[in-house]
C-alpha atoms as a PDB file:
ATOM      1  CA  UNK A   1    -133.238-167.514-105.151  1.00  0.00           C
ATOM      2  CA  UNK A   2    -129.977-166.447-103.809  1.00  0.00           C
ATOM      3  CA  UNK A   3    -129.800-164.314-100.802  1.00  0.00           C
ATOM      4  CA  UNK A   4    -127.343-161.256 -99.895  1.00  0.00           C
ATOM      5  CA  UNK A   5    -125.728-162.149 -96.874  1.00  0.00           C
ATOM      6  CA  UNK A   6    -125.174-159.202 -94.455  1.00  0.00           C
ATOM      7  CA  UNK A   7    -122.946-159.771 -91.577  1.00  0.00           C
ATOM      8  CA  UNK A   8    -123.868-156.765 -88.551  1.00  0.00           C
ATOM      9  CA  UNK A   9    -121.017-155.284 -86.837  1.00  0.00           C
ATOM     10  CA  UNK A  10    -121.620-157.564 -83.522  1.00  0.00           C
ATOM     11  CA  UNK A  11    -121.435-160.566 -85.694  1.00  0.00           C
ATOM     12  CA  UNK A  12    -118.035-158.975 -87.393  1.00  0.00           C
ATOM     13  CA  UNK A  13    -117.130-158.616 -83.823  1.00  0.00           C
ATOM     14  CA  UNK A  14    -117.935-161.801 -82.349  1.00  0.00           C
ATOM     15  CA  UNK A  15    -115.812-163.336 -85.125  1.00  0.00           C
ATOM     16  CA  UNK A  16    -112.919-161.369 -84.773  1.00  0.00           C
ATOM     17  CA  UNK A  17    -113.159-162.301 -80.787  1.00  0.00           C
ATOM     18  CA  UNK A  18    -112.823-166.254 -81.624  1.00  0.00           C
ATOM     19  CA  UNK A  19    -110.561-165.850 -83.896  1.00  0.00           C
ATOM     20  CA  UNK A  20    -108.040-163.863 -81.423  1.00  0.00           C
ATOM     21  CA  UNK A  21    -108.855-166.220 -78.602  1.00  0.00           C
ATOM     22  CA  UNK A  22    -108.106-169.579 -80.533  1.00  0.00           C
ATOM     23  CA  UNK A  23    -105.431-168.058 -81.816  1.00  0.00           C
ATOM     24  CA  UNK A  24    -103.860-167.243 -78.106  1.00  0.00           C
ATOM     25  CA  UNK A  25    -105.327-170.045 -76.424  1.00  0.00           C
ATOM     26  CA  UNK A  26    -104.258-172.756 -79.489  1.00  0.00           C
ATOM     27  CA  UNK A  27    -102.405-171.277 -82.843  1.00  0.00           C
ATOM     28  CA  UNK A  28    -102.718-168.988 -85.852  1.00  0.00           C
ATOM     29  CA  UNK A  29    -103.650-172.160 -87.710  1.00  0.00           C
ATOM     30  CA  UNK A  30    -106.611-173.679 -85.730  1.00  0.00           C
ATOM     31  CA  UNK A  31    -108.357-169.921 -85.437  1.00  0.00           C
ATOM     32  CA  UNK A  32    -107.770-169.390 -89.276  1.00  0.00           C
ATOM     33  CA  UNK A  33    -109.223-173.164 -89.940  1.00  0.00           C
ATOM     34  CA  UNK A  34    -112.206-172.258 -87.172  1.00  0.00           C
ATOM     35  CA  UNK A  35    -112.855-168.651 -89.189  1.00  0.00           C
ATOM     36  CA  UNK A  36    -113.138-170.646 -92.514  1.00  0.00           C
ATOM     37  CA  UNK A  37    -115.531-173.206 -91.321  1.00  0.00           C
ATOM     38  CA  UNK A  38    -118.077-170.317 -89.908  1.00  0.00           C
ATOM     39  CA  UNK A  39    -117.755-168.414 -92.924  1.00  0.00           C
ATOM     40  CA  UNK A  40    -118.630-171.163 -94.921  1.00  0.00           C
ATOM     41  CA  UNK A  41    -121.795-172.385 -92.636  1.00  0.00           C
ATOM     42  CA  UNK A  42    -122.891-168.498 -93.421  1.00  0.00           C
ATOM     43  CA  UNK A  43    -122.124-168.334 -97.114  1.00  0.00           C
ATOM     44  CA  UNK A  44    -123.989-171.489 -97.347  1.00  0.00           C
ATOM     45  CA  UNK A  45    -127.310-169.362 -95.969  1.00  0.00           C
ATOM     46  CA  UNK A  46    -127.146-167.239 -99.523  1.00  0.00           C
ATOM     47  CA  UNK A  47    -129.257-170.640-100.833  1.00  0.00           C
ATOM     48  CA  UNK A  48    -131.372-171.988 -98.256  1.00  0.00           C
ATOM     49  CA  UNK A  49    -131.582-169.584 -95.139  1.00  0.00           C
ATOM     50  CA  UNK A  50    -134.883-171.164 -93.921  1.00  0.00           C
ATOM     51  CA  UNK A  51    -132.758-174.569 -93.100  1.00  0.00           C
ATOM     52  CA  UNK A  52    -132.393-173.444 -90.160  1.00  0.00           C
ATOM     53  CA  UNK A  53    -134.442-173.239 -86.758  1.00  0.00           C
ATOM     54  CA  UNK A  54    -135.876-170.130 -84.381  1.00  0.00           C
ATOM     55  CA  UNK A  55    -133.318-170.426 -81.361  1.00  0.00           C
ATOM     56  CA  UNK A  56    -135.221-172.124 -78.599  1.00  0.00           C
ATOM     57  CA  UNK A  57    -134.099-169.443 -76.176  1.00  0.00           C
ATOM     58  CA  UNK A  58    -136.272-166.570 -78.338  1.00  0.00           C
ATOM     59  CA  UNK A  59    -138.852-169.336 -79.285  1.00  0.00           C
ATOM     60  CA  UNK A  60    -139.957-169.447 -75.446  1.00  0.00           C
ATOM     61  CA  UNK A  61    -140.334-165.387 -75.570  1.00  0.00           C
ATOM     62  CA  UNK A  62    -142.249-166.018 -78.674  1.00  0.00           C
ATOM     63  CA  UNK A  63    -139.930-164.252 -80.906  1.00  0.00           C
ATOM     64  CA  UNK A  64    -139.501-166.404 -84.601  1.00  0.00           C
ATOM     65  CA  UNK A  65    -138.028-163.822 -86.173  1.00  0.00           C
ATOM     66  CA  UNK A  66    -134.623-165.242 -86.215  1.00  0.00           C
ATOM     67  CA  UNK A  67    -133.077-168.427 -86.576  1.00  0.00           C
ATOM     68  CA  UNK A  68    -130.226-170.030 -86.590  1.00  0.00           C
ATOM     69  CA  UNK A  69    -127.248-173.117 -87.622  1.00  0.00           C
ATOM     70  CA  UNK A  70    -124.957-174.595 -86.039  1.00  0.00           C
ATOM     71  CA  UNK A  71    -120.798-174.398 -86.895  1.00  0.00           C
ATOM     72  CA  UNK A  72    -120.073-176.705 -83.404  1.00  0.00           C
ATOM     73  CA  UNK A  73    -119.802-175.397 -80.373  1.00  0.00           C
ATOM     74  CA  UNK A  74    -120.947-172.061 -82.246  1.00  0.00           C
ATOM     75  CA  UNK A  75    -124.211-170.666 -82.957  1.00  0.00           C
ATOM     76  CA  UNK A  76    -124.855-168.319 -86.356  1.00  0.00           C
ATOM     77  CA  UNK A  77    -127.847-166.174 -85.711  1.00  0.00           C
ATOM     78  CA  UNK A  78    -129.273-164.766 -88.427  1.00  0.00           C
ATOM     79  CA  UNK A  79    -132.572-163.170 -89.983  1.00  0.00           C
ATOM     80  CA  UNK A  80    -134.137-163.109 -93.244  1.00  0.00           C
ATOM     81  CA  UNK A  81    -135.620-160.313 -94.838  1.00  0.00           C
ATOM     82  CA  UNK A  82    -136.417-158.880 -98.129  1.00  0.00           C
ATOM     83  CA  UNK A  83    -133.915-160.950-100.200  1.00  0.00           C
ATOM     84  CA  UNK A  84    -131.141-160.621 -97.432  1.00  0.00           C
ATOM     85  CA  UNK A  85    -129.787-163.016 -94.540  1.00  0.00           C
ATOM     86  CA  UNK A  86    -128.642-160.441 -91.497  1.00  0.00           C
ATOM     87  CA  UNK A  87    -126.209-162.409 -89.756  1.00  0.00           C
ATOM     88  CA  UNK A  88    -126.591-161.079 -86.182  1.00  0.00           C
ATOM     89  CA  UNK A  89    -123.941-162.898 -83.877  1.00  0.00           C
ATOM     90  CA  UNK A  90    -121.665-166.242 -84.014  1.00  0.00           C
ATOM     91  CA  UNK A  91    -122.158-167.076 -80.466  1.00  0.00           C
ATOM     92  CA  UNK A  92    -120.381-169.625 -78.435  1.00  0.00           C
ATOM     93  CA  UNK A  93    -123.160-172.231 -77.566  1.00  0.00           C
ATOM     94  CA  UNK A  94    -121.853-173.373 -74.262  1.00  0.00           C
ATOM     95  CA  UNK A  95    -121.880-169.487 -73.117  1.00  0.00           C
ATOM     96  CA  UNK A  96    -125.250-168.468 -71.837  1.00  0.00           C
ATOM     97  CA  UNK A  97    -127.248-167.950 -74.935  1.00  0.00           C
ATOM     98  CA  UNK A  98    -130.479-166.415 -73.358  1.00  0.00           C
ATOM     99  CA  UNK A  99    -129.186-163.675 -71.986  1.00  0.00           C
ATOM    100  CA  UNK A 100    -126.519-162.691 -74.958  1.00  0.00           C
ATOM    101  CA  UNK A 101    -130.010-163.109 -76.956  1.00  0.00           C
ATOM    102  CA  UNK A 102    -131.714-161.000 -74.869  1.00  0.00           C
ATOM    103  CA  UNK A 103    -129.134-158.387 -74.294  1.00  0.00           C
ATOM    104  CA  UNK A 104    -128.607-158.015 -78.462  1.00  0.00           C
ATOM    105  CA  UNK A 105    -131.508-158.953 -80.290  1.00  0.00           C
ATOM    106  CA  UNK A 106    -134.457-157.758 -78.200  1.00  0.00           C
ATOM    107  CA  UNK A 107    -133.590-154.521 -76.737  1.00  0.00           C
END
């Protein structure tokens, strides 16, 4: 089977963030090289979207509804439903995860 992949406006957001820091903080190149490498990892859900793991942060609240993979240092958070993979945020994983969880995904 062969999922729709559905990126949510945070996620959109999130992306567009890293990309305009690296680009500031390093060059054009790195952030376009970063961008391709995340967009890959979540094209790569269309085929197998249960490969990846309930974030241990929502896990403790008992929440599995979500999961996520890793693009180093950054966290895709997605959910699957009905055919689709709802990418929800590309987090950076040494920012503090719980609460950006909390704050988004659980309201």
């Amino acid at each position: 089977m062969t999922y729709r992949i559905i990126l949510a406006e945070t996620a959109e957001s999130d992306m567009y963030n890293i990309h305009e820091y690296v680009e500031f903080h390093d060059s054009l190149q790195h952030a376009d090289t970063l961008l391709s490498g995340i967009e890959q990892a979540i094209t790569s859900l269309k085929t197998l979207p249960q490969r990846g793991h309930c974030p241990p942060e929502l896990l403790r609240l008992g929440n599995r509804e979500y999961h996520e993979i890793h693009f180093k240092p950054y966290r895709i958070i997605y959910a699957i439903r009905a055919g689709e993979v709802i990418v929800n945020g590309v987090l950076d994983g040494r920012r503090d995860i719980q609460t950006l969880l909390q704050q988004r995904l659980l309201r």
